[in-house]
PDB file of N, CA and C in Angstrom:
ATOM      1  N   UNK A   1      20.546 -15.799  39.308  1.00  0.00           N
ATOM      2  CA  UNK A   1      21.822 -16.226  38.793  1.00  0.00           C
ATOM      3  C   UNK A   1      22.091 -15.540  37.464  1.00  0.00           C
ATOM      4  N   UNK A   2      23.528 -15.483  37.263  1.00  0.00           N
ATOM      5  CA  UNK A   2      23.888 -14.941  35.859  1.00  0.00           C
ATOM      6  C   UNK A   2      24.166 -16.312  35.094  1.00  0.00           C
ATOM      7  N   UNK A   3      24.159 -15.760  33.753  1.00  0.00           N
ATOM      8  CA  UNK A   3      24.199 -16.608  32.770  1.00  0.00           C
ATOM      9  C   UNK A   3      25.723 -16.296  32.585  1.00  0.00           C
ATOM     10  N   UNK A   4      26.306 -17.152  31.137  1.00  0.00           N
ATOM     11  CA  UNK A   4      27.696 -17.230  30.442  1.00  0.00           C
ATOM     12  C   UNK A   4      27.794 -15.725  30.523  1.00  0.00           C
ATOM     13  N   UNK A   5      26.845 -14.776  29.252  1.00  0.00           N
ATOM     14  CA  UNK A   5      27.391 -13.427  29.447  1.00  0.00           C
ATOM     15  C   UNK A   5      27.090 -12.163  30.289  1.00  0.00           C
ATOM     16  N   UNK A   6      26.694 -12.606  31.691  1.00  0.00           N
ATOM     17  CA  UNK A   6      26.328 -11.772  32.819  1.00  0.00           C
ATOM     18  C   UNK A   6      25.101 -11.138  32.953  1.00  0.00           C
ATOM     19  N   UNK A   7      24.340 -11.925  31.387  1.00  0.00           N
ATOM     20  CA  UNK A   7      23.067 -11.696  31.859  1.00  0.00           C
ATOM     21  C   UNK A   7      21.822 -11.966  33.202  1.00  0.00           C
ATOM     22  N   UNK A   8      20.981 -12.195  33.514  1.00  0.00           N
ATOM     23  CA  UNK A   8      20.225 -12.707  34.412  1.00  0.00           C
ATOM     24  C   UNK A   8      19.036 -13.529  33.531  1.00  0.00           C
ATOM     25  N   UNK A   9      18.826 -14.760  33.851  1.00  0.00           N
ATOM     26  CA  UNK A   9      18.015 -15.658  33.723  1.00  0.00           C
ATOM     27  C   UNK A   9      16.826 -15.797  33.358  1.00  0.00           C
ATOM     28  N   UNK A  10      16.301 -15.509  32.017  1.00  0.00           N
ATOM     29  CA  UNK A  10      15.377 -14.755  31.111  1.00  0.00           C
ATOM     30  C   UNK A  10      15.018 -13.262  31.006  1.00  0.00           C
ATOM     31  N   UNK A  11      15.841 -12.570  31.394  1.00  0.00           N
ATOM     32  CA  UNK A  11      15.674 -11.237  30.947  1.00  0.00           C
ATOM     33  C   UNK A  11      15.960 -11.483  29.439  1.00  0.00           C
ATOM     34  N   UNK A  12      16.874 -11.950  28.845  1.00  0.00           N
ATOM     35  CA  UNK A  12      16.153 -12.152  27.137  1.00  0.00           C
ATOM     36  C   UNK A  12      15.449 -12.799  26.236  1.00  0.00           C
ATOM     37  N   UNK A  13      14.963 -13.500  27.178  1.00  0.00           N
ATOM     38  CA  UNK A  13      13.322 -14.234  26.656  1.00  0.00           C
ATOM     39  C   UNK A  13      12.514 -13.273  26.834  1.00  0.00           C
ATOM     40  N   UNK A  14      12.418 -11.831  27.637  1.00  0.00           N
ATOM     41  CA  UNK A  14      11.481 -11.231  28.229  1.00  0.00           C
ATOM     42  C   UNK A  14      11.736 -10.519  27.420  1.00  0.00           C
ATOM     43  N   UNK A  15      13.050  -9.877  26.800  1.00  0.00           N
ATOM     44  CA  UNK A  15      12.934  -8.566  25.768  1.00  0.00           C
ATOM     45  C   UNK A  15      12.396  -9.345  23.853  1.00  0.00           C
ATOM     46  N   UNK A  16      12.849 -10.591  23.926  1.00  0.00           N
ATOM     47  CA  UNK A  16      12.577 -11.032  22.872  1.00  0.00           C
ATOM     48  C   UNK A  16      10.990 -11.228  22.605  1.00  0.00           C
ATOM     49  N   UNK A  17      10.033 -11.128  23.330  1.00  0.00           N
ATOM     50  CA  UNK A  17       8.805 -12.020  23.722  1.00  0.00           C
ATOM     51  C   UNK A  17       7.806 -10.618  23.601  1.00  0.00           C
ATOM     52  N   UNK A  18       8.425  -9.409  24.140  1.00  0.00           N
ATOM     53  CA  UNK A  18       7.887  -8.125  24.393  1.00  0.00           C
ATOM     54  C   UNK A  18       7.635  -7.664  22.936  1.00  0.00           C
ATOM     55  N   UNK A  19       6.482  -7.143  22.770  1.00  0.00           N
ATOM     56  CA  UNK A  19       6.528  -6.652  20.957  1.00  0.00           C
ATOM     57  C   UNK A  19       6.138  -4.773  21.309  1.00  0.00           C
ATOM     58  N   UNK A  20       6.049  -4.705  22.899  1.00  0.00           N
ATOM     59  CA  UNK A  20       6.069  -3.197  22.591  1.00  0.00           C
ATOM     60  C   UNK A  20       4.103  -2.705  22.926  1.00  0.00           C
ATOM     61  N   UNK A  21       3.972  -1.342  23.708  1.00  0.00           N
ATOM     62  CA  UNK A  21       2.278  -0.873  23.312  1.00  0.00           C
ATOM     63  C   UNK A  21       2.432  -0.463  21.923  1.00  0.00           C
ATOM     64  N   UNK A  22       1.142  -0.661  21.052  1.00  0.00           N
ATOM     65  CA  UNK A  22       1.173  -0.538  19.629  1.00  0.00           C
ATOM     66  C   UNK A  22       0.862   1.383  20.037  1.00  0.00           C
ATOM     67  N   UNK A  23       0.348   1.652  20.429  1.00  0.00           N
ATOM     68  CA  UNK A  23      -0.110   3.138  20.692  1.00  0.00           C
ATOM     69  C   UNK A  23       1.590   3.929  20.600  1.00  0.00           C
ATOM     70  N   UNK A  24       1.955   3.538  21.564  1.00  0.00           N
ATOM     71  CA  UNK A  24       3.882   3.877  22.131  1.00  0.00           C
ATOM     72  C   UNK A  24       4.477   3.778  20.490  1.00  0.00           C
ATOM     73  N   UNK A  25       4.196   2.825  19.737  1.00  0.00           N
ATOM     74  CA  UNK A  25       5.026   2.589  18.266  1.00  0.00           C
ATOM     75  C   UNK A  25       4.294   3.469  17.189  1.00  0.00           C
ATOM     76  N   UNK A  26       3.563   3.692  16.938  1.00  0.00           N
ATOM     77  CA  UNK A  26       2.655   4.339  16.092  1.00  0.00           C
ATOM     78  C   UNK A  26       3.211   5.851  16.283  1.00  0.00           C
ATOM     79  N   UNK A  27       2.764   6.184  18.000  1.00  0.00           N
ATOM     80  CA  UNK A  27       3.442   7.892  18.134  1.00  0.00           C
ATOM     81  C   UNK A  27       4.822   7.608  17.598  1.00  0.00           C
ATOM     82  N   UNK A  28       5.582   6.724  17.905  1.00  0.00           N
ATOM     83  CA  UNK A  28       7.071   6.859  17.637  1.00  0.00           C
ATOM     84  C   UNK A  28       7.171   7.589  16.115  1.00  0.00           C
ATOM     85  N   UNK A  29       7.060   6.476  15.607  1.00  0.00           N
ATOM     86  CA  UNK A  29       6.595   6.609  14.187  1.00  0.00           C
ATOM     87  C   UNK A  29       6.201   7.749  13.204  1.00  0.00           C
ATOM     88  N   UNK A  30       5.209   8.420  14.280  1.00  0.00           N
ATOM     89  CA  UNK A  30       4.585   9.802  13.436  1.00  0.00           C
ATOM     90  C   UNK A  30       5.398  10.807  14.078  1.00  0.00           C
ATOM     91  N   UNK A  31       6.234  10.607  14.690  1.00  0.00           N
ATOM     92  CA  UNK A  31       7.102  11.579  15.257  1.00  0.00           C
ATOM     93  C   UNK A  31       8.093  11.613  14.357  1.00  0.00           C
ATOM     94  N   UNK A  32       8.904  10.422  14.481  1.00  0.00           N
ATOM     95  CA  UNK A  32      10.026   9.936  13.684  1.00  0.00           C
ATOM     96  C   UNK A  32       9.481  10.756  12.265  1.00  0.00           C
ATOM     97  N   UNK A  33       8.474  10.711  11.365  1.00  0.00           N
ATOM     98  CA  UNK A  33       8.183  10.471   9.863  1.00  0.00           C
ATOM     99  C   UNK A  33       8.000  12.116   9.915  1.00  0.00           C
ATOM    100  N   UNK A  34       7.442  12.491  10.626  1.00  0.00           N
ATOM    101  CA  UNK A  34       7.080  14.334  10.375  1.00  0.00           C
ATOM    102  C   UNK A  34       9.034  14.815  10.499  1.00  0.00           C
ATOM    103  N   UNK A  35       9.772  14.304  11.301  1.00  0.00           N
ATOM    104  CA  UNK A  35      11.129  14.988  11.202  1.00  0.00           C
ATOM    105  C   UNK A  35      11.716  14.482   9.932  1.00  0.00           C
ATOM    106  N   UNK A  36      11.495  13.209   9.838  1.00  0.00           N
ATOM    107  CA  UNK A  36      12.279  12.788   8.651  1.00  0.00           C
ATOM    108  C   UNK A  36      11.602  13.194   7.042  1.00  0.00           C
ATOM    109  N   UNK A  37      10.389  13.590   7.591  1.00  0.00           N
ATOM    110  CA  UNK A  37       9.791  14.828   5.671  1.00  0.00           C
ATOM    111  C   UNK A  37      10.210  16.072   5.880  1.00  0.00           C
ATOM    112  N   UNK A  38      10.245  16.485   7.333  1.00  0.00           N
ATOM    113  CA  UNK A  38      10.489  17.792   7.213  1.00  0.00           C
ATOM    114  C   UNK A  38      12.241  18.007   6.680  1.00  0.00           C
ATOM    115  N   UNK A  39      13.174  17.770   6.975  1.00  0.00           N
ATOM    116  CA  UNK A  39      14.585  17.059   6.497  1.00  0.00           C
ATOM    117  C   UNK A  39      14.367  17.071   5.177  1.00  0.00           C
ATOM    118  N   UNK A  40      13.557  16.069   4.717  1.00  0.00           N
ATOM    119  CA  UNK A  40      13.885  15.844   3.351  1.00  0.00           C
ATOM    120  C   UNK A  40      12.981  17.148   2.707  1.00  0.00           C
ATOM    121  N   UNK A  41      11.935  17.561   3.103  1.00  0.00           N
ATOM    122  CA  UNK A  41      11.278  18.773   1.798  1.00  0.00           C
ATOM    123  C   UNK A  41      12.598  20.305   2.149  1.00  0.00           C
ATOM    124  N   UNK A  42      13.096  20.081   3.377  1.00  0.00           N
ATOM    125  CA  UNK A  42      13.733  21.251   4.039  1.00  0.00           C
ATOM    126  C   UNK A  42      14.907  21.703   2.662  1.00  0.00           C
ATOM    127  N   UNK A  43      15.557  19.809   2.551  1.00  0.00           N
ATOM    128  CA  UNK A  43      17.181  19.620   1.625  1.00  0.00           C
ATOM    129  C   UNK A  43      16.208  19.916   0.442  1.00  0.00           C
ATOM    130  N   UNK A  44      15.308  19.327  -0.082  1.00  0.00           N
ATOM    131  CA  UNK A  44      15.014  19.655  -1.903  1.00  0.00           C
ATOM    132  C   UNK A  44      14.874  20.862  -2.329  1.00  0.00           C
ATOM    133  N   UNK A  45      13.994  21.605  -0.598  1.00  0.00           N
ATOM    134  CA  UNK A  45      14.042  23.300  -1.146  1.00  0.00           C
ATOM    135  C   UNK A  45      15.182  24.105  -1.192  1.00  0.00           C
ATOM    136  N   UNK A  46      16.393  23.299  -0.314  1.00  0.00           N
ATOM    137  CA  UNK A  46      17.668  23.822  -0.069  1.00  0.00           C
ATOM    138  C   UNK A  46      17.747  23.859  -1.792  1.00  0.00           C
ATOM    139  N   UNK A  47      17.803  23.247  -2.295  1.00  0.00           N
ATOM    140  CA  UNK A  47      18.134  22.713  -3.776  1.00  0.00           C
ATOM    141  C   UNK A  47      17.354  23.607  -4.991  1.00  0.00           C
ATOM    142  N   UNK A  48      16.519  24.178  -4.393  1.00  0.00           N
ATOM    143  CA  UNK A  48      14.913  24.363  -5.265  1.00  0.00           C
ATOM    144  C   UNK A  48      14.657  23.253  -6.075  1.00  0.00           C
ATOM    145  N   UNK A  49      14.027  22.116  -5.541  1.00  0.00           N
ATOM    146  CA  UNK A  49      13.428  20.798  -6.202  1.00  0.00           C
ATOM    147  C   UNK A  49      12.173  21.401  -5.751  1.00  0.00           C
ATOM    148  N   UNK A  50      11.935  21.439  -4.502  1.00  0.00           N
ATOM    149  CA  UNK A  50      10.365  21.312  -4.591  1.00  0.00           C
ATOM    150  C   UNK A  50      10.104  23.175  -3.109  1.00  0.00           C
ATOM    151  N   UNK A  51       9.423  23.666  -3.546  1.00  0.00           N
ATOM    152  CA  UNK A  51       9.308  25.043  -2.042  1.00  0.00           C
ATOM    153  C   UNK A  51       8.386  24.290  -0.908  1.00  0.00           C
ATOM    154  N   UNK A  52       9.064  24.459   0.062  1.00  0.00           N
ATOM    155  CA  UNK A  52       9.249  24.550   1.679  1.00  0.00           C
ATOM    156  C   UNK A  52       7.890  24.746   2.079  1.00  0.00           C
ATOM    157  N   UNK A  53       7.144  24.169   2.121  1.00  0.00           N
ATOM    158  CA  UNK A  53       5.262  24.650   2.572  1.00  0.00           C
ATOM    159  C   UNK A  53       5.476  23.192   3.923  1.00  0.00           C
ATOM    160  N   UNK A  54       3.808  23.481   4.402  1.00  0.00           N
ATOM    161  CA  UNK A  54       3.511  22.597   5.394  1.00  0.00           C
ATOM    162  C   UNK A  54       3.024  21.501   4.463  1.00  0.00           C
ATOM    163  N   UNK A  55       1.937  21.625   3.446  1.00  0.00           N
ATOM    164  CA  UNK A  55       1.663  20.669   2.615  1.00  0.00           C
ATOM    165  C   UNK A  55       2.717  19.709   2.235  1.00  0.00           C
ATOM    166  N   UNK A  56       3.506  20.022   1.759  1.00  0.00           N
ATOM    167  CA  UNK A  56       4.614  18.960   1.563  1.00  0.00           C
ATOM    168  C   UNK A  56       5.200  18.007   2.330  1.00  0.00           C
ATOM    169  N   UNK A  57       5.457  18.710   3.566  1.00  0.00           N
ATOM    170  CA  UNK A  57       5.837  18.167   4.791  1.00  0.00           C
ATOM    171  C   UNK A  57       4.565  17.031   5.081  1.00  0.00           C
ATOM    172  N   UNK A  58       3.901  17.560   5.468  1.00  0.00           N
ATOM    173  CA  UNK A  58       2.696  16.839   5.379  1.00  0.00           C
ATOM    174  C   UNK A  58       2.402  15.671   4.381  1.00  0.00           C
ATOM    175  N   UNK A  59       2.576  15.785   3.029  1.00  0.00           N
ATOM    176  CA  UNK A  59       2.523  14.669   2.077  1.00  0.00           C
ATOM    177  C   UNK A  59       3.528  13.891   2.361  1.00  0.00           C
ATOM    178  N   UNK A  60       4.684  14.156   2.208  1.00  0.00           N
ATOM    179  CA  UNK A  60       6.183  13.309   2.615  1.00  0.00           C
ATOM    180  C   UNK A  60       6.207  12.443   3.978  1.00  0.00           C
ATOM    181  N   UNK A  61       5.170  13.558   4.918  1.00  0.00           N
ATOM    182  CA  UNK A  61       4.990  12.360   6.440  1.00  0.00           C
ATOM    183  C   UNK A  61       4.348  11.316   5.958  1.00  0.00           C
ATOM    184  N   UNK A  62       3.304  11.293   5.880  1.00  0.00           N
ATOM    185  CA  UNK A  62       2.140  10.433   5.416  1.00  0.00           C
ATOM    186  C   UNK A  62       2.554   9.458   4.438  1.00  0.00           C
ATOM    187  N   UNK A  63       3.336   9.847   3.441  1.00  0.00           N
ATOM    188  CA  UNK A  63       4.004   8.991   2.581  1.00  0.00           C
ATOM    189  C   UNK A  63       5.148   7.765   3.302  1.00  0.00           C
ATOM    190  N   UNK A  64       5.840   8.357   4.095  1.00  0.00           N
ATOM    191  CA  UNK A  64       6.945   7.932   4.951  1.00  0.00           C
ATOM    192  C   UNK A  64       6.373   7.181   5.871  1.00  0.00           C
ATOM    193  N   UNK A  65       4.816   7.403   6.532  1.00  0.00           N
ATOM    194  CA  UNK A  65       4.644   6.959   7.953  1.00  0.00           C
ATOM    195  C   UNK A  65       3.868   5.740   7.425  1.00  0.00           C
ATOM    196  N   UNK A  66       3.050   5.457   6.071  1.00  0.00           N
ATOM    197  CA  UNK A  66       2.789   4.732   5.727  1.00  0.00           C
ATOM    198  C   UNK A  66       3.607   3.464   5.470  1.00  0.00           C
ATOM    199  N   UNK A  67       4.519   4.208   4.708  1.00  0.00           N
ATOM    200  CA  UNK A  67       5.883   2.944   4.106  1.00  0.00           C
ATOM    201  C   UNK A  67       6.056   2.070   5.272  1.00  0.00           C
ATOM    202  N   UNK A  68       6.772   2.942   6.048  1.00  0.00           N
ATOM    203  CA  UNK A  68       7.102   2.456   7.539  1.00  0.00           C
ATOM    204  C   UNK A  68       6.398   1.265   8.020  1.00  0.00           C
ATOM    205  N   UNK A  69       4.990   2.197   8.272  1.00  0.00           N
ATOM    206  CA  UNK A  69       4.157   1.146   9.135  1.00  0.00           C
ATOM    207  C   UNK A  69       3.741  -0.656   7.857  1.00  0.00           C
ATOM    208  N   UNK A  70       3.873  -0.086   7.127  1.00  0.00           N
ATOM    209  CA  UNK A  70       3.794  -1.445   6.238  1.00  0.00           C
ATOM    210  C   UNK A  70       4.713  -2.313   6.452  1.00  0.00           C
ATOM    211  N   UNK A  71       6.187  -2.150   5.922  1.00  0.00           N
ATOM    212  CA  UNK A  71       7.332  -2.038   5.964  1.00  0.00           C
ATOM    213  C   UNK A  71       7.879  -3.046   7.450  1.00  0.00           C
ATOM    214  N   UNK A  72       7.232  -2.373   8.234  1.00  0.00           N
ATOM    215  CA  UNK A  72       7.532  -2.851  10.002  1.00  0.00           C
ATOM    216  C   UNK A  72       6.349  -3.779  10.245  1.00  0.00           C
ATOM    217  N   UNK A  73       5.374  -4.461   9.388  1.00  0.00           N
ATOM    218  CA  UNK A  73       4.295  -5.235  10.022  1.00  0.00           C
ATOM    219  C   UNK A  73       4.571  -6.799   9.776  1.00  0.00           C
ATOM    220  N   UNK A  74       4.796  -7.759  10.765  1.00  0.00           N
ATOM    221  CA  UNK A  74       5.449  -8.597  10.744  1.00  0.00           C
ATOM    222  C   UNK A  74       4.341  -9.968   9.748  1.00  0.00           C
TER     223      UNK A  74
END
């Protein structure tokens, strides 16, 4: 049966209840955080704030993937 808004009959107890594989969130995460340093060291060197290396990228992930994962721990 459908519900009031055409849902079906705990399908949102089932998405609410679901927290996700932690493995699946973590890759997300280090995926997500390496694009989002590479972006940001990419714009500062656009700027000359800081030059364009892997190291940086690298510090800025790690910095970012940390925040995150703190950030997101319930």
């Amino acid at each position: 049966m459908t519900g009031p808004d055409g849902e079906r009959e705990g399908f949102k107890a089932g998405l609410e209840s679901s927290d996700g594989h932690p493995v699946v969130l973590v890759l997300i995460n280090a995926v997500l955080s390496v694009t989002f340093a590479w972006l940001l060291v990419w714009g500062a060197s656009f700027v000359d704030i800081v030059q364009f290396s892997l190291t940086n990228v690298a510090g800025v992930a790690i910095a970012v993937f940390v925040f995150t994962f703190v950030v997101s721990r319930p």
